[in-house]
Protein backbone atom coordinates (compact mmCIF):
# COMPACT_ATOMS: atom_id res chain seq x y z
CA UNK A 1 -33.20 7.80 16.58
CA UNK A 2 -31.59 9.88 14.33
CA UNK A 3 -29.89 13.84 15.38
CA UNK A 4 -30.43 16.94 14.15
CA UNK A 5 -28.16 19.56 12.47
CA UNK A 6 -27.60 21.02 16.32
CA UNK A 7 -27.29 18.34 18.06
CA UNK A 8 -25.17 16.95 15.70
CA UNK A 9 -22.54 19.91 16.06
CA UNK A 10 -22.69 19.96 19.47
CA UNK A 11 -21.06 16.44 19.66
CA UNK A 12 -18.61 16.93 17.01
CA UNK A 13 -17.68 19.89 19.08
CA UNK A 14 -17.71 18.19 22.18
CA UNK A 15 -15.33 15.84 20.93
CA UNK A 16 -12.86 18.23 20.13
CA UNK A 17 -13.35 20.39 23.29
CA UNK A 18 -12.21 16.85 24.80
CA UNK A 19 -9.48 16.03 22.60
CA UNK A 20 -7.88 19.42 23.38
CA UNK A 21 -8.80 18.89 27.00
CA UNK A 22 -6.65 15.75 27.04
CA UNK A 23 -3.71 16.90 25.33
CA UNK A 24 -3.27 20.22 27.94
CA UNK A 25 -3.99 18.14 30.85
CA UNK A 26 -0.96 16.07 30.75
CA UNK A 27 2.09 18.66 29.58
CA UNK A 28 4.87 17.12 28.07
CA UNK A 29 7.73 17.34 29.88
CA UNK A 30 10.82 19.49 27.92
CA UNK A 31 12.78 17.61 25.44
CA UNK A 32 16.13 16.32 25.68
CA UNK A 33 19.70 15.64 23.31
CA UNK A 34 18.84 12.15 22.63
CA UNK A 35 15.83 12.05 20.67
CA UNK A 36 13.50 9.27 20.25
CA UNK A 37 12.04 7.29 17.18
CA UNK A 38 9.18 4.57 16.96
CA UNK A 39 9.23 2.20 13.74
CA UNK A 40 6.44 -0.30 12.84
CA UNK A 41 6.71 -3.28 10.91
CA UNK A 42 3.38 -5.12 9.70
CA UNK A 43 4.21 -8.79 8.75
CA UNK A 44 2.38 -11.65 7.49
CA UNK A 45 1.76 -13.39 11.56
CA UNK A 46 1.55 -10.05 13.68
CA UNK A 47 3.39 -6.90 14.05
CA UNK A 48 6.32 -5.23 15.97
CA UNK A 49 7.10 -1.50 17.51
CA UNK A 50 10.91 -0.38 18.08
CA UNK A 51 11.89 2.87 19.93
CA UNK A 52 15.51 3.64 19.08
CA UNK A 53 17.45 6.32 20.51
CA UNK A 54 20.10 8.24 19.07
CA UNK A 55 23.28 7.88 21.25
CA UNK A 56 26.58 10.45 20.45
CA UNK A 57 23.87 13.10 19.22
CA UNK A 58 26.17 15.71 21.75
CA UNK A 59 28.95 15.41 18.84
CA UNK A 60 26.92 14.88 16.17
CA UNK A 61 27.25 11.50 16.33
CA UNK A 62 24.64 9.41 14.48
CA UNK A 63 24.05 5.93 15.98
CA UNK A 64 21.04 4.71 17.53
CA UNK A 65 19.98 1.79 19.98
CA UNK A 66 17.22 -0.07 20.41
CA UNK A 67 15.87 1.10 23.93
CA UNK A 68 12.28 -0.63 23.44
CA UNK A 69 10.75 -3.11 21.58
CA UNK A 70 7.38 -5.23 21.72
CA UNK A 71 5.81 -7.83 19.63
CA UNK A 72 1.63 -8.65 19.04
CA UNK A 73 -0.07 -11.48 16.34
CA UNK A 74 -3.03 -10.79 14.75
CA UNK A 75 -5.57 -13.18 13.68
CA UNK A 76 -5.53 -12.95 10.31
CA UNK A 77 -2.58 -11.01 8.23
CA UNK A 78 -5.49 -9.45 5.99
CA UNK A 79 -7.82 -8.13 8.94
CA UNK A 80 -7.32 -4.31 8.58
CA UNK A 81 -9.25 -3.76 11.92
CA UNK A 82 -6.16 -6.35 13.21
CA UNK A 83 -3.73 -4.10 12.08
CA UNK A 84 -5.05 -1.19 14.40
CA UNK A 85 -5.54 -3.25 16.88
CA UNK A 86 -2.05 -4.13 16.71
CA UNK A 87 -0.90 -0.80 16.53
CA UNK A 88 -2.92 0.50 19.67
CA UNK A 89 -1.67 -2.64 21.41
CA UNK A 90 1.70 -1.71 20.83
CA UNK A 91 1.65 2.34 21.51
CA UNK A 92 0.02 0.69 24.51
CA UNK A 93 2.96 -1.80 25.80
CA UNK A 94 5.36 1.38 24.82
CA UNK A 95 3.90 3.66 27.22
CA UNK A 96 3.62 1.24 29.78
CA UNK A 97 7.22 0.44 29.14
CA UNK A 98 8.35 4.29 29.57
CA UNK A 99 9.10 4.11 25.57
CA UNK A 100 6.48 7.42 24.57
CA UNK A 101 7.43 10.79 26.20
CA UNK A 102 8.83 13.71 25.16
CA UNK A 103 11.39 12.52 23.30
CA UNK A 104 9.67 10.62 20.21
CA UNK A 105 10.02 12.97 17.36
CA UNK A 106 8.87 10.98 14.24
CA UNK A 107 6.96 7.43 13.32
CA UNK A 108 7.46 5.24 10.45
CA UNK A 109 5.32 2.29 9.45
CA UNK A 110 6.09 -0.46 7.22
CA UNK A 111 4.05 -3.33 5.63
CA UNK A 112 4.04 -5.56 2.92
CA UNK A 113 4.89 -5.52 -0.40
CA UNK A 114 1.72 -5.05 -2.92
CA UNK A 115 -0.80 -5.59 0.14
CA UNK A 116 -3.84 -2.87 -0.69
CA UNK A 117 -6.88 -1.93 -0.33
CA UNK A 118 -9.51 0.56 -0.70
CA UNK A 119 -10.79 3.11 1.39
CA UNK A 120 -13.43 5.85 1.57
CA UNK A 121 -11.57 9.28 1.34
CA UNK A 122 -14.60 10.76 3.39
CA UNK A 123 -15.68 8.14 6.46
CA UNK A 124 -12.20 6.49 6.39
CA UNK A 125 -13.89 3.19 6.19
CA UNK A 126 -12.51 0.03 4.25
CA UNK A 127 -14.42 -0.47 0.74
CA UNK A 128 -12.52 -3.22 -0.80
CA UNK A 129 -10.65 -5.76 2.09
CA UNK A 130 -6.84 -6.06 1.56
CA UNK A 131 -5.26 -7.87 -1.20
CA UNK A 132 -2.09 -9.53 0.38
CA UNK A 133 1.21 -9.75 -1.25
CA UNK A 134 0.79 -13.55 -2.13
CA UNK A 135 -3.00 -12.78 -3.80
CA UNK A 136 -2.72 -13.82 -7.88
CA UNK A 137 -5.63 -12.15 -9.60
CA UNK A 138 -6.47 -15.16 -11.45
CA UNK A 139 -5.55 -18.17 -9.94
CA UNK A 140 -6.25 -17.41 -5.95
CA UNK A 141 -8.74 -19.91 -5.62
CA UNK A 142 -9.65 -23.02 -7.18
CA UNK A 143 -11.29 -21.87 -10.51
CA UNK A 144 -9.76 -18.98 -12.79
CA UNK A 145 -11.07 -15.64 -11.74
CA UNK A 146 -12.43 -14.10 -14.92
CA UNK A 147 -12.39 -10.54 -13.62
CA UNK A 148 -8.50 -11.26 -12.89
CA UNK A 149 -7.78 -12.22 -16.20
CA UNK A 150 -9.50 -8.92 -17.41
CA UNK A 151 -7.42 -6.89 -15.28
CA UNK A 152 -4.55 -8.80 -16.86
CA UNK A 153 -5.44 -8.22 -20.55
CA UNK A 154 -5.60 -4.85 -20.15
CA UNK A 155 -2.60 -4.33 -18.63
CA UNK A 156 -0.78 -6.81 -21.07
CA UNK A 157 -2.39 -3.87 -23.32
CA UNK A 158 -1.01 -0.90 -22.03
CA UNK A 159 2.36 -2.05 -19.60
CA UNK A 160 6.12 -1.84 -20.74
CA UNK A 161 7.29 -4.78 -21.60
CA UNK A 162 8.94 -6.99 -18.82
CA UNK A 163 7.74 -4.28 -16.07
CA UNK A 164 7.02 -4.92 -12.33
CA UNK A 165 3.39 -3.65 -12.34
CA UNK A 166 2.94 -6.33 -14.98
CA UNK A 167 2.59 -9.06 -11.84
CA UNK A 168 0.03 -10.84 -11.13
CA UNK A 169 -0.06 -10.31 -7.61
CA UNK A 170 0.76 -6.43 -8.60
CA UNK A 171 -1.13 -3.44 -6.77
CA UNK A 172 -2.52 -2.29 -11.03
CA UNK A 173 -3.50 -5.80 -11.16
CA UNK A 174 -5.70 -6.14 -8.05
CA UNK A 175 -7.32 -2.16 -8.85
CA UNK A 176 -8.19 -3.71 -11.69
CA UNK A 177 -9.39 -6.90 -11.02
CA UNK A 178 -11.63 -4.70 -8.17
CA UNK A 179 -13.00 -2.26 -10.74
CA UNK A 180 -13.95 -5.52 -13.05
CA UNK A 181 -16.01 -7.42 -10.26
CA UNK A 182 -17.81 -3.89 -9.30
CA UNK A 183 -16.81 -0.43 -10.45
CA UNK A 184 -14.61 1.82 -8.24
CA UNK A 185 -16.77 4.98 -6.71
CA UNK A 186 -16.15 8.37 -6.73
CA UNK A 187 -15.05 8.15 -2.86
CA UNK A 188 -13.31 5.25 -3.16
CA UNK A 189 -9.14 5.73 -2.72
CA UNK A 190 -6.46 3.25 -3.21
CA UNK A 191 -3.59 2.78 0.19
CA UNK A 192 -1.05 0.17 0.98
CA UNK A 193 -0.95 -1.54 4.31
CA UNK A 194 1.36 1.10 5.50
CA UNK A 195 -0.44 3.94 4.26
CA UNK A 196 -3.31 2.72 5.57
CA UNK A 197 -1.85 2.00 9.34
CA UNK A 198 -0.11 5.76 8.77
CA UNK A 199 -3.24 7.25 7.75
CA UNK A 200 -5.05 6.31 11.26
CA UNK A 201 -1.64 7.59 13.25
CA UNK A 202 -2.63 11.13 11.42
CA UNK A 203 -6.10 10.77 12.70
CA UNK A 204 -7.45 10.95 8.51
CA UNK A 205 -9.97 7.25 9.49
CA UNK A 206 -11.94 9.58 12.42
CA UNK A 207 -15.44 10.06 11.53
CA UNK A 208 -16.78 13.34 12.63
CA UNK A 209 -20.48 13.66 13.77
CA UNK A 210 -23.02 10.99 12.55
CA UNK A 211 -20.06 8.54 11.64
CA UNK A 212 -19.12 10.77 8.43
CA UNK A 213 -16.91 14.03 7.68
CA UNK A 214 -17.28 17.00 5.35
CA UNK A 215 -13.56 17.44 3.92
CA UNK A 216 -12.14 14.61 1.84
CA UNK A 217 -8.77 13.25 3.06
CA UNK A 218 -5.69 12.23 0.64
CA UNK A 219 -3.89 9.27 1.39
CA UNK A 220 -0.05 9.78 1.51
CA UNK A 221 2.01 7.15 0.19
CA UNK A 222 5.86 6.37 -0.96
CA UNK A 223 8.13 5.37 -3.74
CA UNK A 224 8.57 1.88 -2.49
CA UNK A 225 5.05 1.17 -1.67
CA UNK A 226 3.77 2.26 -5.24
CA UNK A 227 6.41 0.37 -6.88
CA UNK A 228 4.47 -2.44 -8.00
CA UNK A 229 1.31 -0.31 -9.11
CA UNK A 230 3.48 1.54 -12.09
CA UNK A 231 4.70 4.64 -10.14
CA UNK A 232 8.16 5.67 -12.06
CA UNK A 233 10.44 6.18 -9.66
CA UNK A 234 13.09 7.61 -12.08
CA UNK A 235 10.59 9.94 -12.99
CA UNK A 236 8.58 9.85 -9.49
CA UNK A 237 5.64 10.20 -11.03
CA UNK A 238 2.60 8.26 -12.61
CA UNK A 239 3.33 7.59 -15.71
CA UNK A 240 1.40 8.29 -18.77
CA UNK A 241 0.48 4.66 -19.39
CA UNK A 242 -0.98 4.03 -15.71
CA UNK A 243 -3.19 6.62 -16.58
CA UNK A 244 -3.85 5.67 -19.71
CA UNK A 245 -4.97 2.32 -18.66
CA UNK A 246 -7.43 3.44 -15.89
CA UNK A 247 -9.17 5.30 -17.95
CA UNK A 248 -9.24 2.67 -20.60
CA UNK A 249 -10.77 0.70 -17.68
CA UNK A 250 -13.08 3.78 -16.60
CA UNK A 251 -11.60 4.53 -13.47
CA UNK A 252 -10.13 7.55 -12.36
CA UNK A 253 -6.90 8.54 -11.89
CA UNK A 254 -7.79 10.55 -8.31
CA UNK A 255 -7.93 7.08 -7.04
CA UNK A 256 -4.53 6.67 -7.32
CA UNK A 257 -2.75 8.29 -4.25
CA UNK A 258 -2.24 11.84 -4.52
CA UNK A 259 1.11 12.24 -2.60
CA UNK A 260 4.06 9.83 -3.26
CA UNK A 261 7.14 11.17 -1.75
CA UNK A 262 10.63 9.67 -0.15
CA UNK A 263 9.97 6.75 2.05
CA UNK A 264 10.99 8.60 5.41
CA UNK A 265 9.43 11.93 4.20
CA UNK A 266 6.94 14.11 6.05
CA UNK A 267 3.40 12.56 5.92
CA UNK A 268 1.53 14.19 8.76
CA UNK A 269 1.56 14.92 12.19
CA UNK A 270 -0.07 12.29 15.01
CA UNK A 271 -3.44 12.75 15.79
CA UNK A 272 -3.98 15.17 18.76
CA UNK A 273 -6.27 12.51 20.94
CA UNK A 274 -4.28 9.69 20.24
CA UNK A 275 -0.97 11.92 21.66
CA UNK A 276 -2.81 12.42 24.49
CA UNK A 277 -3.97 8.87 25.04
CA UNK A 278 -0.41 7.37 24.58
CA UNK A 279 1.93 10.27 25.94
CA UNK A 280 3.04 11.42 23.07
CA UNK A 281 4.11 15.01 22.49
CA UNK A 282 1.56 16.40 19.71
CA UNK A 283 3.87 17.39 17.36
CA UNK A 284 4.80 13.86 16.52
CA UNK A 285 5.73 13.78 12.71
CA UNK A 286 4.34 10.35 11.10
CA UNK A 287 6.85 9.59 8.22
CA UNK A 288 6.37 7.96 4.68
CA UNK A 289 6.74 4.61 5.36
CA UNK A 290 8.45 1.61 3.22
CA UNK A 291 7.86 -2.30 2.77
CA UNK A 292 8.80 -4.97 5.18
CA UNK A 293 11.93 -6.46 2.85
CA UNK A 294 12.83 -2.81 2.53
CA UNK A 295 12.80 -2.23 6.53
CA UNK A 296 14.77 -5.21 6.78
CA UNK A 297 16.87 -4.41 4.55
CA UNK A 298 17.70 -0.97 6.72
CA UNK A 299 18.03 -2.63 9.95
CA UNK A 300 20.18 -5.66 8.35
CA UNK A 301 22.92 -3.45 6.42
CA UNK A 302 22.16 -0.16 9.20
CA UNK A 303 26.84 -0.50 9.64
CA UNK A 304 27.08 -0.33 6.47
CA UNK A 305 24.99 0.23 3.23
CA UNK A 306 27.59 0.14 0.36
CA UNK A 307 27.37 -0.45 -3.35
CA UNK A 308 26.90 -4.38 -3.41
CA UNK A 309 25.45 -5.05 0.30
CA UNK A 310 23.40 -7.44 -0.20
CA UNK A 311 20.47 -8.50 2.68
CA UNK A 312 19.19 -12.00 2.21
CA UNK A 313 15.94 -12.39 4.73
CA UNK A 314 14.45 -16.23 5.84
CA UNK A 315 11.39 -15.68 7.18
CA UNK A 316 8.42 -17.25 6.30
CA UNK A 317 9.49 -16.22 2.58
CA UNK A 318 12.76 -15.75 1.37
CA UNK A 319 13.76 -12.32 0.06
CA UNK A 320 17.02 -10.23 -1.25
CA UNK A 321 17.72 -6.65 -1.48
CA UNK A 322 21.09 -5.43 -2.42
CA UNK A 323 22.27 -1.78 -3.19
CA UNK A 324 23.25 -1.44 -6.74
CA UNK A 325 24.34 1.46 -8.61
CA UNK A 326 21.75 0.63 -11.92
CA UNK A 327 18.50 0.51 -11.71
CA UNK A 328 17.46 -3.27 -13.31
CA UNK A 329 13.85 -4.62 -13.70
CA UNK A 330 12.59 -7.42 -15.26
CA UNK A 331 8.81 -8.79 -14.60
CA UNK A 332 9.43 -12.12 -15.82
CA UNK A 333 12.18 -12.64 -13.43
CA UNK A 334 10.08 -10.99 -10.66
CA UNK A 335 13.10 -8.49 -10.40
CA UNK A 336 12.72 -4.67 -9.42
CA UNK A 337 14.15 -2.11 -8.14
CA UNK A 338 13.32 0.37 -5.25
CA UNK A 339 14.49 4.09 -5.26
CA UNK A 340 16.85 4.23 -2.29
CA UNK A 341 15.75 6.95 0.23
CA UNK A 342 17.83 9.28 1.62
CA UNK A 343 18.87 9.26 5.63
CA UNK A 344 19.96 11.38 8.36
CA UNK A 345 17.64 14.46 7.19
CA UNK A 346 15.57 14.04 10.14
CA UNK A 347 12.53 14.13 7.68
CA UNK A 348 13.64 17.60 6.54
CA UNK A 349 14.81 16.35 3.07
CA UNK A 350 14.28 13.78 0.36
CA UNK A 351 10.76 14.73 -0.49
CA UNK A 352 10.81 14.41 -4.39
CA UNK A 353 14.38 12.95 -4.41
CA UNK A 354 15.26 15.75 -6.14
CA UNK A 355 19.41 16.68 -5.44
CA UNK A 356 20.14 13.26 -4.15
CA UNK A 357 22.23 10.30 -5.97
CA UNK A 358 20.64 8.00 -7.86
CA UNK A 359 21.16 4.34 -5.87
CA UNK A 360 18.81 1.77 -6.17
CA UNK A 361 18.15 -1.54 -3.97
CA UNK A 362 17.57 -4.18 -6.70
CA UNK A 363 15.97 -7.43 -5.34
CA UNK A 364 12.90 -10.10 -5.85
CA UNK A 365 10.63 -11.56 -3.14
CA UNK A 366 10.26 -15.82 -3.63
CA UNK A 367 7.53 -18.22 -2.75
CA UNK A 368 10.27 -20.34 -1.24
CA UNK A 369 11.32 -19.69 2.23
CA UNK A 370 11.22 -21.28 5.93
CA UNK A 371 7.19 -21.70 5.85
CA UNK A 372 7.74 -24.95 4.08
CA UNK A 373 9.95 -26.29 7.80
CA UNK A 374 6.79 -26.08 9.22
CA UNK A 375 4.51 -27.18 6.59
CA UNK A 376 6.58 -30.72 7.10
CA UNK A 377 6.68 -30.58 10.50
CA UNK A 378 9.89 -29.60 11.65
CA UNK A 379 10.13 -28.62 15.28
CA UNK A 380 12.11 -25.92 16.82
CA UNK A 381 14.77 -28.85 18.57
CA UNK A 382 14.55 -31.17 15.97
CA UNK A 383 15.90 -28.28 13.54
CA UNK A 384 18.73 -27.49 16.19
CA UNK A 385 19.31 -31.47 16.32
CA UNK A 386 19.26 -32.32 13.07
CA UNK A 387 21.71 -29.25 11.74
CA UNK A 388 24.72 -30.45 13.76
CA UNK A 389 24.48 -33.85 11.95
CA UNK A 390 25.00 -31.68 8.30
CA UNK A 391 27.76 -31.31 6.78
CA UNK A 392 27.38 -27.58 5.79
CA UNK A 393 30.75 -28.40 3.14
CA UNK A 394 29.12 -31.44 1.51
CA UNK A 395 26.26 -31.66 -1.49
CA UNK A 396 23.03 -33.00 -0.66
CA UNK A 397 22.09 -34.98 -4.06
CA UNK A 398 18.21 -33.82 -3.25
CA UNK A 399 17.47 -31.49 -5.96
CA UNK A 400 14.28 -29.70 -4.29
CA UNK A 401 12.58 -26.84 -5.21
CA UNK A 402 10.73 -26.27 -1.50
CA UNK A 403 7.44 -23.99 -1.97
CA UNK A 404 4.94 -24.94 -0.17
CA UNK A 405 1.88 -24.46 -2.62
CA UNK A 406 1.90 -23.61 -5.93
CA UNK A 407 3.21 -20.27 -7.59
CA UNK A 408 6.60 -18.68 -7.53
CA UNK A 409 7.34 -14.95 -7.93
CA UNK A 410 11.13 -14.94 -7.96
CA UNK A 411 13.76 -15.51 -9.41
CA UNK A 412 11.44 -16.29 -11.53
CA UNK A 413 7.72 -15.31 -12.37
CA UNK A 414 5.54 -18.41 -12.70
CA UNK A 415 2.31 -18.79 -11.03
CA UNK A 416 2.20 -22.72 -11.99
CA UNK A 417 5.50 -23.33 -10.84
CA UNK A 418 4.73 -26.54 -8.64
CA UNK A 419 6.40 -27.80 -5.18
CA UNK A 420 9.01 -30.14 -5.58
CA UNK A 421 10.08 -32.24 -2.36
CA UNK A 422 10.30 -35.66 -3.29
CA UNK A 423 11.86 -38.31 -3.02
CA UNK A 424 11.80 -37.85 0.69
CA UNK A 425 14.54 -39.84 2.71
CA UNK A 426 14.07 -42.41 4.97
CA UNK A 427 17.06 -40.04 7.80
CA UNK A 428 14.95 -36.73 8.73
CA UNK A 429 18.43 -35.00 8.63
CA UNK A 430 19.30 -35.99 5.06
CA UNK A 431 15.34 -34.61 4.23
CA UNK A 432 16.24 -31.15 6.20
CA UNK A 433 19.54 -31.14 3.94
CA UNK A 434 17.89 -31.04 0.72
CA UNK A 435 15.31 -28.40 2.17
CA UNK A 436 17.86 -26.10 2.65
CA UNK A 437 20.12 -26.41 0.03
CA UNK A 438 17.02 -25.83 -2.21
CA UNK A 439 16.12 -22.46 -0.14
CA UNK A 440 19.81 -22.36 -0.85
CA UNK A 441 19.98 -22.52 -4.21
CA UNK A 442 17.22 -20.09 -4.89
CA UNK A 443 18.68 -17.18 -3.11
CA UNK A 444 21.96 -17.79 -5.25
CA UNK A 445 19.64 -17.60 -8.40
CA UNK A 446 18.39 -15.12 -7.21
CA UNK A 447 21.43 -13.13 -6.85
CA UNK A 448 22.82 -14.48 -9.83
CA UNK A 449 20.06 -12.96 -11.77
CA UNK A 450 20.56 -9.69 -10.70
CA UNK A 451 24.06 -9.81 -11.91
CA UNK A 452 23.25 -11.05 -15.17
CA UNK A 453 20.41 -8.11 -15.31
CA UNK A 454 23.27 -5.40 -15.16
CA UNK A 455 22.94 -4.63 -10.81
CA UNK A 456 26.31 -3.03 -10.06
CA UNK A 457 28.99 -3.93 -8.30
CA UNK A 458 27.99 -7.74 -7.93
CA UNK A 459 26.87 -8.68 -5.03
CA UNK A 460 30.32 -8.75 -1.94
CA UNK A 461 28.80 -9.18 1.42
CA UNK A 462 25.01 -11.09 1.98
CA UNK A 463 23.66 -9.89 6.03
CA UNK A 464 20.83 -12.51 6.72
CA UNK A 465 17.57 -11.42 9.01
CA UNK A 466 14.55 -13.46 9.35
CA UNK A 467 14.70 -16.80 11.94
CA UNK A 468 16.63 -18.80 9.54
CA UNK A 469 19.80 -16.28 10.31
CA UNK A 470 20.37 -18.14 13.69
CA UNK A 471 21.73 -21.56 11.92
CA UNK A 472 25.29 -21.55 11.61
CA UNK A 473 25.27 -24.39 9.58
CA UNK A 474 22.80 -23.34 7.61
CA UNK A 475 24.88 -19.60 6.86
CA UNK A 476 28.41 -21.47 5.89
CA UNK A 477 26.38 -23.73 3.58
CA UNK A 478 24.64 -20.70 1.79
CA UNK A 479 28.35 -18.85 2.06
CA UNK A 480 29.93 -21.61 0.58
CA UNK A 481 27.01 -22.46 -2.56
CA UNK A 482 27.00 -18.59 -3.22
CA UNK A 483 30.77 -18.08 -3.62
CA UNK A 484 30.94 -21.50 -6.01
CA UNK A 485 27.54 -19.47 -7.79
CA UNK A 486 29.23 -16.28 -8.77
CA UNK A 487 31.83 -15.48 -11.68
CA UNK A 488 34.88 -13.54 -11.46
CA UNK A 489 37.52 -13.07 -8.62
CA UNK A 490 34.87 -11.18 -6.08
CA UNK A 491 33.14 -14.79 -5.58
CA UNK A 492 36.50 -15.91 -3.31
CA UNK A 493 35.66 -13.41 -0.73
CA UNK A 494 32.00 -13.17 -0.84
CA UNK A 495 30.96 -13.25 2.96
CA UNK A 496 27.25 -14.37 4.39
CA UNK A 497 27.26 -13.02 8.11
CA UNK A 498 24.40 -12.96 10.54
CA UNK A 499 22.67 -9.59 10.65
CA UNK A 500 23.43 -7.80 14.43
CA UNK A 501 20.00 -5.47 13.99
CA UNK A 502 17.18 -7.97 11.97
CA UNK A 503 13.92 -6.33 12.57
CA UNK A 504 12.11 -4.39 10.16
CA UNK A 505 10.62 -2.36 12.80
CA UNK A 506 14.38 -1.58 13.53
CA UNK A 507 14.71 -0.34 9.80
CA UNK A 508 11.41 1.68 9.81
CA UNK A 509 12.46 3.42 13.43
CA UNK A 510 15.81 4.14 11.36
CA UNK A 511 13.85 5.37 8.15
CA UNK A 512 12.09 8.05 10.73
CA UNK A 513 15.48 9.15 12.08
């Protein structure tokens, strides 16, 4: 049975006479000096909510601790529905756990790296389903995607030479690719994981009456998160040739998003029913958000972010960040660089970057990483067990290069780049040895080819976050293989230290700060 004009009206209005109602019938109670800050983090097996507090803010002090923290999986990591889920889930657990209240100023999300998708910019619905970090336009599956390799043509037509958006498993390439299989429509808008999961904090996904809205909504988005779709983030802008090539390709350049400011940057205020519903107070700013590595990298380095702090994490992946001076890039290398955002403004600065210096954090995102322990079967106590009989100081002659399907992104681009874990040992212990040094050895390329690309100062302390951080052995081999990587007299007291903070939720709560 389908409503008429009045009756539609009178539930749209009846909806917000109820919203309101909620938010006035539970009053916030009146702030106090030690303000609150939530940070989600979006990863590839679930997501995570921190609360941090800032402790010394009576003398302008400007640490913060960790007062709350909760964890949720989600089926699939490209289940956008999961991700809200997730996210209600969690504002759930934090309210239960006292976490919400008065005192939560600002939110920051982030997700990862490249995932996107496309949205309708009037019913907030999900056109196109997420393309994850890890999708290659044309080799994803078992046959060569055609469309793929049309989306890579044309941007081999119209990219800079050796530039990030020129991946394969770059947010241009997948627009593309999308636009080839069926065109983009006029309603349909491009948003990151994080913008996306931001975009429902602000209340912009609510359909109005009849399951559809009036008023277009823009999706806000950041430097970091646009990084590998050909925003310049020297000039923080799109550039000419991203343009260019859309409209080579017939699509337009509105689907792009609108906004891009500073990761930590004003992005909206929390949506009025869902303040109510979880305690918030209603002026709850959401923030721009970041990627996961990013986050990381924030929580990891959170005593001390100077010139040549670099963050190595071991998760499922391995990934390095480190803060550089020069901006480097090189595609082929699967090297780029974020614009660093600027912190303590309390979201009052940093918008367009504009004032601030120019630091960069310079890094690549591998193939390689811990996935491949469990891909052979590597239990939990047989890892612990097996470590103590390494000898972190002596050579493994296993030459392994441990991915655990084909493809590598970096530290070096090459989406045929094959597995190599043979010949496997007869002594499970000598097989985990050559697993790690090969993890090993890639995060030392990888390093080492950020030197050679110009980053600046060389890399002088690594932090480590992800689960392989909590190996001892495991950290004085990589300390020991990274000092005998590097040139010069900086290499003999190069330092690899467990991270104290390792969460990327931690790093987006401290982005919101």
């Amino acid at each position: 049975m389908s409503l008429g004009p009045a009756a539609s009206i009178w539930f749209f209005l009846s909806a917000v006479i109820l919203d309101l109602a909620a938010a006035m019938s539970s009053p916030s109670p009146p702030r106090t000096s030690r303000p609150r800050y939530m940070g989600f983090d979006f990863g590839t097996s679930g997501a995570r909510l921190s609360v941090i507090e800032r402790t010394g803010a009576e003398s302008g002090g400007g640490r913060y601790e960790e007062v709350f923290a909760s964890a949720v999986k989600y089926g699939r990591y490209d289940d956008a529905a999961g991700w809200i889920d997730a996210a209600v889930t969690l504002l759930g657990d934090a309210e239960a756990g006292g976490a919400t209240g008065a005192d939560v100023r600002r939110i920051c999300v982030s997700g990862t790296s490249a995932s996107c998708m496309l949205v309708d910019n009037v019913d907030g619905s999900v056109t196109r389903p997420p393309c994850m970090y890890d999708f290659d336009v044309v080799s994803h599956g078992e046959d060569v995607d055609v469309d793929g390799v049309r989306a890579m043509d044309r941007i081999d037509q119209h990219a800079p030479p050796a530039h990030t958006a020129r991946a394969r498993t770059g947010i241009l390439a997948k627009l593309l690719r999308w636009h080839s299989a069926e065109p983009i429509g006029p309603r349909e808008v491009l948003a990151s994981q994080s913008d996306y999961i931001a975009a429902y904090l602000c209340g912009k996904l609510k359909k109005g009456p009849c399951g559809s809205r009036k008023t277009k909504f823009k999706v806000t988005s950041d430097w970091h998160n646009c990084l590998k779709g050909g925003y310049d983030v020297r000039a923080l802008r799109w550039p000419e040739w991203v343009t260019e090539c859309l409209a080579s390709a017939g699509i337009d350049v509105r689907t792009l998003q609108e906004d891009v400011v500073s990761p930590g940057a004003p992005a909206g205020t929390v949506d009025s029913a869902l303040a109510a519903r979880f305690g918030l107070p209603p002026d709850v700013q959401i923030a721009a958000g970041t990627t996961d590595s990013n986050a990381a990298f924030f929580a990891a380095a959170a005593g001390g972010m100077e010139y040549g702090t670099g963050v190595t994490s071991l998760g499922s992946t391995l990934a390095i960040k480190m803060l550089s001076r020069t901006y480097v890039e090189d595609s082929t290398m699967g090297v780029y660089s974020h614009r660093f955002p600027v912190f303590g403004s309390g979201g009052s600065g940093g918008g367009d970057g504009e004032g601030a210096e120019e630091s960069w954090l310079v890094g690549g995102a591998s193939n390689v990483g811990c996935a491949v322990l469990r891909s052979e079967s590597f239990s939990d106590n047989e890892l612990v067990e097996l470590s103590r009989d390494i000898d972190s100081k002596t050579d493994s002659p296993l030459r392994y290069y441990p991915l655990t399907k084909k493809g590598e992104r970096f530290p070096i681009a090459d989406s045929d780049k094959l597995p190599l874990l043979e010949p496997v040992p007869e002594k499970r212990s000598e097989y985990l040895h050559g697993i790690l040094q090969g993890i090993s050895d890639v995060e030392c390329s990888g390093y080492e080819a950020l030197a050679k690309l110009g980053a600046d100062p060389p890399v002088k302390i690594v932090w480590t976050c992800g689960g392989g951080g909590k190996n001892d052995m495991w950290t004085s081999m990589r300390e020991r293989r990274l000092q005998e990587s590097q040139v010069g007299p900086i290499s003999s007291y190069l330092k690899v230290r467990k991270a104290i903070m390792t969460e990327a939720s931690y790093g987006a709560a401290l982005l919101a700060a």
